[in-house]
PDB file of N, CA and C in Angstrom:
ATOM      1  N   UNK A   1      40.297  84.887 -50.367  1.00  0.00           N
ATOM      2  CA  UNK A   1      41.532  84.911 -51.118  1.00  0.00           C
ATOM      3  C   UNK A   1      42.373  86.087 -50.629  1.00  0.00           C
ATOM      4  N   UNK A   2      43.308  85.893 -50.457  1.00  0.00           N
ATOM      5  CA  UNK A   2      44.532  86.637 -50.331  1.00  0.00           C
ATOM      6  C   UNK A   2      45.116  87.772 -50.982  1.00  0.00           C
ATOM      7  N   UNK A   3      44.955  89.088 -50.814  1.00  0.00           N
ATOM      8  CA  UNK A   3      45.544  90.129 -51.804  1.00  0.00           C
ATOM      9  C   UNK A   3      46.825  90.177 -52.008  1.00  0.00           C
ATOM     10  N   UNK A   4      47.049  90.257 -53.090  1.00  0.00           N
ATOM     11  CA  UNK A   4      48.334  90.427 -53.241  1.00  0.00           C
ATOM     12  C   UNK A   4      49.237  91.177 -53.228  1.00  0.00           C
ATOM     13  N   UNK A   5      49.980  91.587 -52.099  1.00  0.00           N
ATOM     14  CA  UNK A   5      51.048  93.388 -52.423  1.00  0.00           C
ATOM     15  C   UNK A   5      51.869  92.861 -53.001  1.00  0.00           C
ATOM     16  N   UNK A   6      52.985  92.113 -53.095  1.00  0.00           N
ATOM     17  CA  UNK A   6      54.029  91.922 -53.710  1.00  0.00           C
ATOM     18  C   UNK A   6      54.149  90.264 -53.696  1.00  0.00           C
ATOM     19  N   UNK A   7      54.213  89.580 -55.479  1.00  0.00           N
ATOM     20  CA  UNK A   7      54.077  88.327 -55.650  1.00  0.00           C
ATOM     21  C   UNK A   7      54.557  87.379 -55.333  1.00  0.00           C
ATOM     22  N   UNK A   8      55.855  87.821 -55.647  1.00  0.00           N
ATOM     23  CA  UNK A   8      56.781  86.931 -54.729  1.00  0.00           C
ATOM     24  C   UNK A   8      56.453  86.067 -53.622  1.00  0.00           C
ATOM     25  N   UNK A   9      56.516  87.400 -52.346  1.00  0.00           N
ATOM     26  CA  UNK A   9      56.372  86.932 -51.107  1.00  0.00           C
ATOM     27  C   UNK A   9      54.613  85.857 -51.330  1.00  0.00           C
ATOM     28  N   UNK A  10      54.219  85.856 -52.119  1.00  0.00           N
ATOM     29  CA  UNK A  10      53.043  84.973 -51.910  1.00  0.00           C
ATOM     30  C   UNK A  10      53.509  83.322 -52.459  1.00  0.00           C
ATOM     31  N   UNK A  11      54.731  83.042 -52.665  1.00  0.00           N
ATOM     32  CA  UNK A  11      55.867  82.041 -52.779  1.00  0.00           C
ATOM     33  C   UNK A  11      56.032  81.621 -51.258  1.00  0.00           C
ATOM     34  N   UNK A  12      55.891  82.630 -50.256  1.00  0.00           N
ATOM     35  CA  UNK A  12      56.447  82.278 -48.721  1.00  0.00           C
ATOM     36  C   UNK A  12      54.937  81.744 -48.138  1.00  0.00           C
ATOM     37  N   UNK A  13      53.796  81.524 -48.643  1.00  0.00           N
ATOM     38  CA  UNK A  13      52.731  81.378 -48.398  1.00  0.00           C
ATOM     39  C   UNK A  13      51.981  79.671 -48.475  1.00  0.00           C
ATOM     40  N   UNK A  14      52.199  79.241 -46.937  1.00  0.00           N
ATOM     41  CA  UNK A  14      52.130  77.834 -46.905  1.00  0.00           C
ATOM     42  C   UNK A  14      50.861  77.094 -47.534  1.00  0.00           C
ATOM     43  N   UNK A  15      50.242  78.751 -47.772  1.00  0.00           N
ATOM     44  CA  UNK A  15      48.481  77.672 -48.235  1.00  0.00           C
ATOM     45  C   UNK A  15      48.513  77.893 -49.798  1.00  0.00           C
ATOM     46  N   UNK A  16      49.816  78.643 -50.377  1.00  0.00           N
ATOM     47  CA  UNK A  16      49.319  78.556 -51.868  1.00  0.00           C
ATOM     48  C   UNK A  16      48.872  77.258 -52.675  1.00  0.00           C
ATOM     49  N   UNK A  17      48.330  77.371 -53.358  1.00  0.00           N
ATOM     50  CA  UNK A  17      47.597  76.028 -54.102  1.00  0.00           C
ATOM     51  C   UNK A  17      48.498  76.043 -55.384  1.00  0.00           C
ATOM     52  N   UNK A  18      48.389  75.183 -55.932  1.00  0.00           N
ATOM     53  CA  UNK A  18      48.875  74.447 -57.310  1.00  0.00           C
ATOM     54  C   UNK A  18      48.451  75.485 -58.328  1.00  0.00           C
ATOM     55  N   UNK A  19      46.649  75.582 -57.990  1.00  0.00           N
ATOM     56  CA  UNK A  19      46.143  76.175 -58.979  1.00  0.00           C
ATOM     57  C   UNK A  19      46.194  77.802 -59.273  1.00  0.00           C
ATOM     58  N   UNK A  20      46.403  78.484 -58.357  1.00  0.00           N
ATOM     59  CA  UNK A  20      46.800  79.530 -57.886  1.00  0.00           C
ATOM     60  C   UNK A  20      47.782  79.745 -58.320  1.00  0.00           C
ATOM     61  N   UNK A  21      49.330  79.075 -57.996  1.00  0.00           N
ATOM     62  CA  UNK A  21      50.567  79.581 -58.816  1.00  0.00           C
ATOM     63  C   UNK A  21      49.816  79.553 -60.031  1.00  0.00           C
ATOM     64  N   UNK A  22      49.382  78.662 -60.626  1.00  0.00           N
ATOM     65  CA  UNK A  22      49.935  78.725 -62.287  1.00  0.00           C
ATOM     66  C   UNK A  22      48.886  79.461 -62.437  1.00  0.00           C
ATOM     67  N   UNK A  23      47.687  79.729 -62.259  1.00  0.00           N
ATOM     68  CA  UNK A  23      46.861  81.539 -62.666  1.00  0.00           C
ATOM     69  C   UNK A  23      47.872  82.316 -62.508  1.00  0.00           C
ATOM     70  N   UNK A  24      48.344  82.948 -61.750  1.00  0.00           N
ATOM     71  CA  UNK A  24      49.112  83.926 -61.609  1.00  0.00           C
ATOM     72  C   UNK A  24      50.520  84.167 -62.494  1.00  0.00           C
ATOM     73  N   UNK A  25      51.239  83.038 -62.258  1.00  0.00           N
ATOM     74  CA  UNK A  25      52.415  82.637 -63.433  1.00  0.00           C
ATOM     75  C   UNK A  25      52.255  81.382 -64.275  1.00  0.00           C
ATOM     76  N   UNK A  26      51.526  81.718 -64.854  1.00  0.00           N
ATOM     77  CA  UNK A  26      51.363  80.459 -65.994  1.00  0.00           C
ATOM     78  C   UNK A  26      52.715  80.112 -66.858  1.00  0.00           C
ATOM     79  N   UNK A  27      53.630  81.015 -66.731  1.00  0.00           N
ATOM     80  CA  UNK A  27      55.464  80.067 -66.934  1.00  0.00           C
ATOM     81  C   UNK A  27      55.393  79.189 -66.303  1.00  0.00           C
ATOM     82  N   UNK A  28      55.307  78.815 -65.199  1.00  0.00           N
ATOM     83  CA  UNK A  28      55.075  77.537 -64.183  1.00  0.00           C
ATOM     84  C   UNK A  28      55.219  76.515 -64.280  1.00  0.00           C
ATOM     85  N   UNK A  29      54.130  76.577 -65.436  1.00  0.00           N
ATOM     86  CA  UNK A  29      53.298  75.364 -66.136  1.00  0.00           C
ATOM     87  C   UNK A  29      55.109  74.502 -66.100  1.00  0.00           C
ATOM     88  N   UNK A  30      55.552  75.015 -67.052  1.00  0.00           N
ATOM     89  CA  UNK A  30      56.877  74.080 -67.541  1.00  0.00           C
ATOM     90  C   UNK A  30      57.401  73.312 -66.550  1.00  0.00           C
ATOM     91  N   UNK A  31      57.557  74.041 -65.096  1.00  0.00           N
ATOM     92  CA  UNK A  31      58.209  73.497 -64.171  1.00  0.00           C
ATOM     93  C   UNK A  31      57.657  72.150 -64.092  1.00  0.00           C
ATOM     94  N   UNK A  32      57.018  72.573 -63.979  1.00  0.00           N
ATOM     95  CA  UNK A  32      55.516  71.493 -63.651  1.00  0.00           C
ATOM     96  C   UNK A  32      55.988  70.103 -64.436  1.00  0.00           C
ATOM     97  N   UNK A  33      56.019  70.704 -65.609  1.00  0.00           N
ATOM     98  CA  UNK A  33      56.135  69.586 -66.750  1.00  0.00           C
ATOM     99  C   UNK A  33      57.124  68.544 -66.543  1.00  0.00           C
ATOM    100  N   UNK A  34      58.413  69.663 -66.181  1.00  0.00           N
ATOM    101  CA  UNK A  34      59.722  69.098 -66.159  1.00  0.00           C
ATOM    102  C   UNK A  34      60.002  67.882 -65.256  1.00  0.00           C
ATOM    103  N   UNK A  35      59.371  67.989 -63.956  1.00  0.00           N
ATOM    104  CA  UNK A  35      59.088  67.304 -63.034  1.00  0.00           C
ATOM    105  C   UNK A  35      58.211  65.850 -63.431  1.00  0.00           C
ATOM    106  N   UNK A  36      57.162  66.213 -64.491  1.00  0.00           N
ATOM    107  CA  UNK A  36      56.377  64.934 -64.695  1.00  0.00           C
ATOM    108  C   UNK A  36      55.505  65.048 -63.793  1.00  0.00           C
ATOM    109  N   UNK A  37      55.181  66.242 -63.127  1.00  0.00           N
ATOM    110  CA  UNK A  37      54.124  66.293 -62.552  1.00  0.00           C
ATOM    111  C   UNK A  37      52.442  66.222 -63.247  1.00  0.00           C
ATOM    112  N   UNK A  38      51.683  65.814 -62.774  1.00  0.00           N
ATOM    113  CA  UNK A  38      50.556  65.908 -63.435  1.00  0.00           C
ATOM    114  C   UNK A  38      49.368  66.701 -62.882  1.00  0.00           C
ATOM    115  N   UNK A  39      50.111  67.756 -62.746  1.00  0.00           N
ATOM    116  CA  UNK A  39      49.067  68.834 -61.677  1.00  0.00           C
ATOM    117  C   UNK A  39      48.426  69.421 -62.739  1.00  0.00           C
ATOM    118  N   UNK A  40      48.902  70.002 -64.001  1.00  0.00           N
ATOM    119  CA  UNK A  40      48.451  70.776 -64.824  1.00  0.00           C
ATOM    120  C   UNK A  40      46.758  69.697 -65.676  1.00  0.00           C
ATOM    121  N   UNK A  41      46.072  70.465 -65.365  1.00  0.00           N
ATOM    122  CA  UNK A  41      44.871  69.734 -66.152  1.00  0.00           C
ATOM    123  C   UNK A  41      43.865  69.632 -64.843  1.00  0.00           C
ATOM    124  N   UNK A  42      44.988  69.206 -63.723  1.00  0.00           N
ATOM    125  CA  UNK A  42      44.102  68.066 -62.721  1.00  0.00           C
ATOM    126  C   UNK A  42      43.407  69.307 -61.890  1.00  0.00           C
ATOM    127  N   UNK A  43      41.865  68.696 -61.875  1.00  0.00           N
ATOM    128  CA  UNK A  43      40.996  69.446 -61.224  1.00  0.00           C
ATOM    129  C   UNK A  43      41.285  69.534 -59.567  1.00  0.00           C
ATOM    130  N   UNK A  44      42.187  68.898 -59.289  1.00  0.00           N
ATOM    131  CA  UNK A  44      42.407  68.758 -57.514  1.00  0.00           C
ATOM    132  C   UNK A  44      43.618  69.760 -57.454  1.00  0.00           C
ATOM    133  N   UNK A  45      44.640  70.522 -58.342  1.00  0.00           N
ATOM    134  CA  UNK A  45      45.321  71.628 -57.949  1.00  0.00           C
ATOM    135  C   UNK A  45      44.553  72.711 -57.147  1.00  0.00           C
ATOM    136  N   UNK A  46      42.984  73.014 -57.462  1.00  0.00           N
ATOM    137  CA  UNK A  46      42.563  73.615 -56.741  1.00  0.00           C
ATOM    138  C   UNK A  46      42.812  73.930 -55.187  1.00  0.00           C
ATOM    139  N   UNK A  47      43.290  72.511 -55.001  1.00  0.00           N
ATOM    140  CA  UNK A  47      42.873  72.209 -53.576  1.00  0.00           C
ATOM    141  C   UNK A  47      44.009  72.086 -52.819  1.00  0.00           C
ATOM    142  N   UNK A  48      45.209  71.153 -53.567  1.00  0.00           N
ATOM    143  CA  UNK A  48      46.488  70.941 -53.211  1.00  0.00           C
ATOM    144  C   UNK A  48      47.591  72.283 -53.192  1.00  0.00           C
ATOM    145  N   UNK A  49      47.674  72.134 -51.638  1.00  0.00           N
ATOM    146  CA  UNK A  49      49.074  73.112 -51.851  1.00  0.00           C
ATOM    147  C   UNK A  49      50.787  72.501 -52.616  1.00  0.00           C
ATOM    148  N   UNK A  50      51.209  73.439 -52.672  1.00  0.00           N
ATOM    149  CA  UNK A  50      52.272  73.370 -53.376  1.00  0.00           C
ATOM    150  C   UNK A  50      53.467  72.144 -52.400  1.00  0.00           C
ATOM    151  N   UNK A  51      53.494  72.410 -51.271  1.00  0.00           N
ATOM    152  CA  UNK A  51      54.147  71.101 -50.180  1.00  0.00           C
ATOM    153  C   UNK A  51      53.620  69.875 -50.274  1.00  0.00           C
ATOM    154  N   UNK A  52      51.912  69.862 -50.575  1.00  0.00           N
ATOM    155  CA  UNK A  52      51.317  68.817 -50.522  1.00  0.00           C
ATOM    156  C   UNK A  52      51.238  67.862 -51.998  1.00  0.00           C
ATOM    157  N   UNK A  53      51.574  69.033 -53.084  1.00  0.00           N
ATOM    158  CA  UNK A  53      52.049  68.011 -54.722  1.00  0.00           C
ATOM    159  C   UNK A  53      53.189  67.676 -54.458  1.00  0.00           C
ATOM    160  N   UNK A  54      54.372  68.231 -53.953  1.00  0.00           N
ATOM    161  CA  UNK A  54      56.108  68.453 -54.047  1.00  0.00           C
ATOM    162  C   UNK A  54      55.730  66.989 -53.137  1.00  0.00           C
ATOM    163  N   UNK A  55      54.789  66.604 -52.206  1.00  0.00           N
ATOM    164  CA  UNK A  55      55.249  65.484 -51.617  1.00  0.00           C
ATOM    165  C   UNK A  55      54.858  64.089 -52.261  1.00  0.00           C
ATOM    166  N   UNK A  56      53.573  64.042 -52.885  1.00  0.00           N
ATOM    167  CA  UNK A  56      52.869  63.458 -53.766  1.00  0.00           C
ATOM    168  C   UNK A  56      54.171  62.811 -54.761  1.00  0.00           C
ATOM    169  N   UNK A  57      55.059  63.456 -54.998  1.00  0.00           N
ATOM    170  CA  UNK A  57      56.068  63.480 -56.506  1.00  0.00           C
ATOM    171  C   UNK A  57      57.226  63.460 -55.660  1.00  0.00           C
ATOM    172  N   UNK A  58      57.429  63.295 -54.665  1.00  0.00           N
ATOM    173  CA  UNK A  58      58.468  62.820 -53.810  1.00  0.00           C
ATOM    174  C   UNK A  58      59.924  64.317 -54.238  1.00  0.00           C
ATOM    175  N   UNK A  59      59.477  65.414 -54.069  1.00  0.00           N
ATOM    176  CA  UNK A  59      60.460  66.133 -54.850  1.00  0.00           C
ATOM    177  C   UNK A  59      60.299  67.476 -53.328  1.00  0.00           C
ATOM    178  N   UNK A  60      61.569  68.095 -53.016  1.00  0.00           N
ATOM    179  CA  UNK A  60      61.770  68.815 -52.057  1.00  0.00           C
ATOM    180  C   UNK A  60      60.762  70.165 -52.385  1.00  0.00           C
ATOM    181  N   UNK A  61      60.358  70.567 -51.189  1.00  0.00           N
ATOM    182  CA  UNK A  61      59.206  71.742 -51.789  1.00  0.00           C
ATOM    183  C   UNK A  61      60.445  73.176 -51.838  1.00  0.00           C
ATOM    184  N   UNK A  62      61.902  73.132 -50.904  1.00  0.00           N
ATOM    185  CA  UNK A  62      62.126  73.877 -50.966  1.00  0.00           C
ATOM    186  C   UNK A  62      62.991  74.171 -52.469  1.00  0.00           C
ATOM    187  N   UNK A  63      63.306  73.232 -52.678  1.00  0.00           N
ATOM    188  CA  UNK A  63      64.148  73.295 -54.160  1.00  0.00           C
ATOM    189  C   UNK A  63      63.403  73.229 -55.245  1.00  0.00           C
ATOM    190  N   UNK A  64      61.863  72.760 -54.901  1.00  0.00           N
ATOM    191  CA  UNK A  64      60.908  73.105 -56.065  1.00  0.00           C
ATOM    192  C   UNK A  64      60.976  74.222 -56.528  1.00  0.00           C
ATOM    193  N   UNK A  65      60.725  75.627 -55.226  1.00  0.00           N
ATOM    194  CA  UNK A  65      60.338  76.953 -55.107  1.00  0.00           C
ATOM    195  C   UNK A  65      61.238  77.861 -55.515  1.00  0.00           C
ATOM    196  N   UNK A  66      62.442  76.927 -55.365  1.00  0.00           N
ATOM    197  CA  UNK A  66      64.086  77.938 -56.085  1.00  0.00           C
ATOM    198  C   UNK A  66      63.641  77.477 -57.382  1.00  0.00           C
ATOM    199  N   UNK A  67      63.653  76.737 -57.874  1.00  0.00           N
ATOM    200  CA  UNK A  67      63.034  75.943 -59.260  1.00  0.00           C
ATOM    201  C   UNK A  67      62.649  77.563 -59.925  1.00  0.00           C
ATOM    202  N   UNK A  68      61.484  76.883 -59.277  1.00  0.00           N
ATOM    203  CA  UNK A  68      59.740  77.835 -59.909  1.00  0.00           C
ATOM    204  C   UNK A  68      60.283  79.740 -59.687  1.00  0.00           C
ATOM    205  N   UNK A  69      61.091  79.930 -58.780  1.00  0.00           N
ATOM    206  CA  UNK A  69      61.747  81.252 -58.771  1.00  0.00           C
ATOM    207  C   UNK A  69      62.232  81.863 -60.303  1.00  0.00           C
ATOM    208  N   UNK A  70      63.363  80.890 -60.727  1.00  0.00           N
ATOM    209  CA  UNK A  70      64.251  81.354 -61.889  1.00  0.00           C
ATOM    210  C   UNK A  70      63.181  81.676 -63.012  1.00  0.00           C
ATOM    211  N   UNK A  71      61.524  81.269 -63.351  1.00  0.00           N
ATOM    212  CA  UNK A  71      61.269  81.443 -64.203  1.00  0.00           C
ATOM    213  C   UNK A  71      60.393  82.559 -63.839  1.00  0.00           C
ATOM    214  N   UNK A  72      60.125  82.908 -63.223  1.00  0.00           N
ATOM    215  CA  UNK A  72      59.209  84.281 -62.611  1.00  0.00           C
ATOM    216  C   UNK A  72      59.939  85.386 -62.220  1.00  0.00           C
ATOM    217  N   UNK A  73      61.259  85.298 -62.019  1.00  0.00           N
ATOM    218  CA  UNK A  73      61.890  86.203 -61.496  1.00  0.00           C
ATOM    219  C   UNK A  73      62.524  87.357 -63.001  1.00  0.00           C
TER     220      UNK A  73
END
């Protein structure tokens, strides 16, 4: 696992997982929601990066991440 110096930049991080954001910022969660995503619960966020749900749900990973910004920031 990856240390963290500054959180953010772990947003620029192509291998973050699903499950990972939302430990870290569990605000998230909502995004999540808003979308109708069904990552929250699902035992495979573990595994799925954040490009690889955003594609699953047919939704841009980069406008996800501006998304998921406004509530962490």
């Amino acid at each position: 696992m990856k240390q963290i110096t500054d959180p953010l930049n772990l947003l620029q991080d192509p291998d973050l997982t699903v499950g990972r954001m939302m430990d870290i910022w569990p605000e998230t969660i909502a995004v999540f929601m808003r979308h109708h995503m069904r990552c929250v619960g699902c035992p495979v966020r573990r595994f799925y990066t954040i490009a690889e749900a955003c594609e699953v749900y047919g939704l841009s990973p980069a406008a996800f991440l501006r998304e998921i910004r406004t509530v962490i920031v």
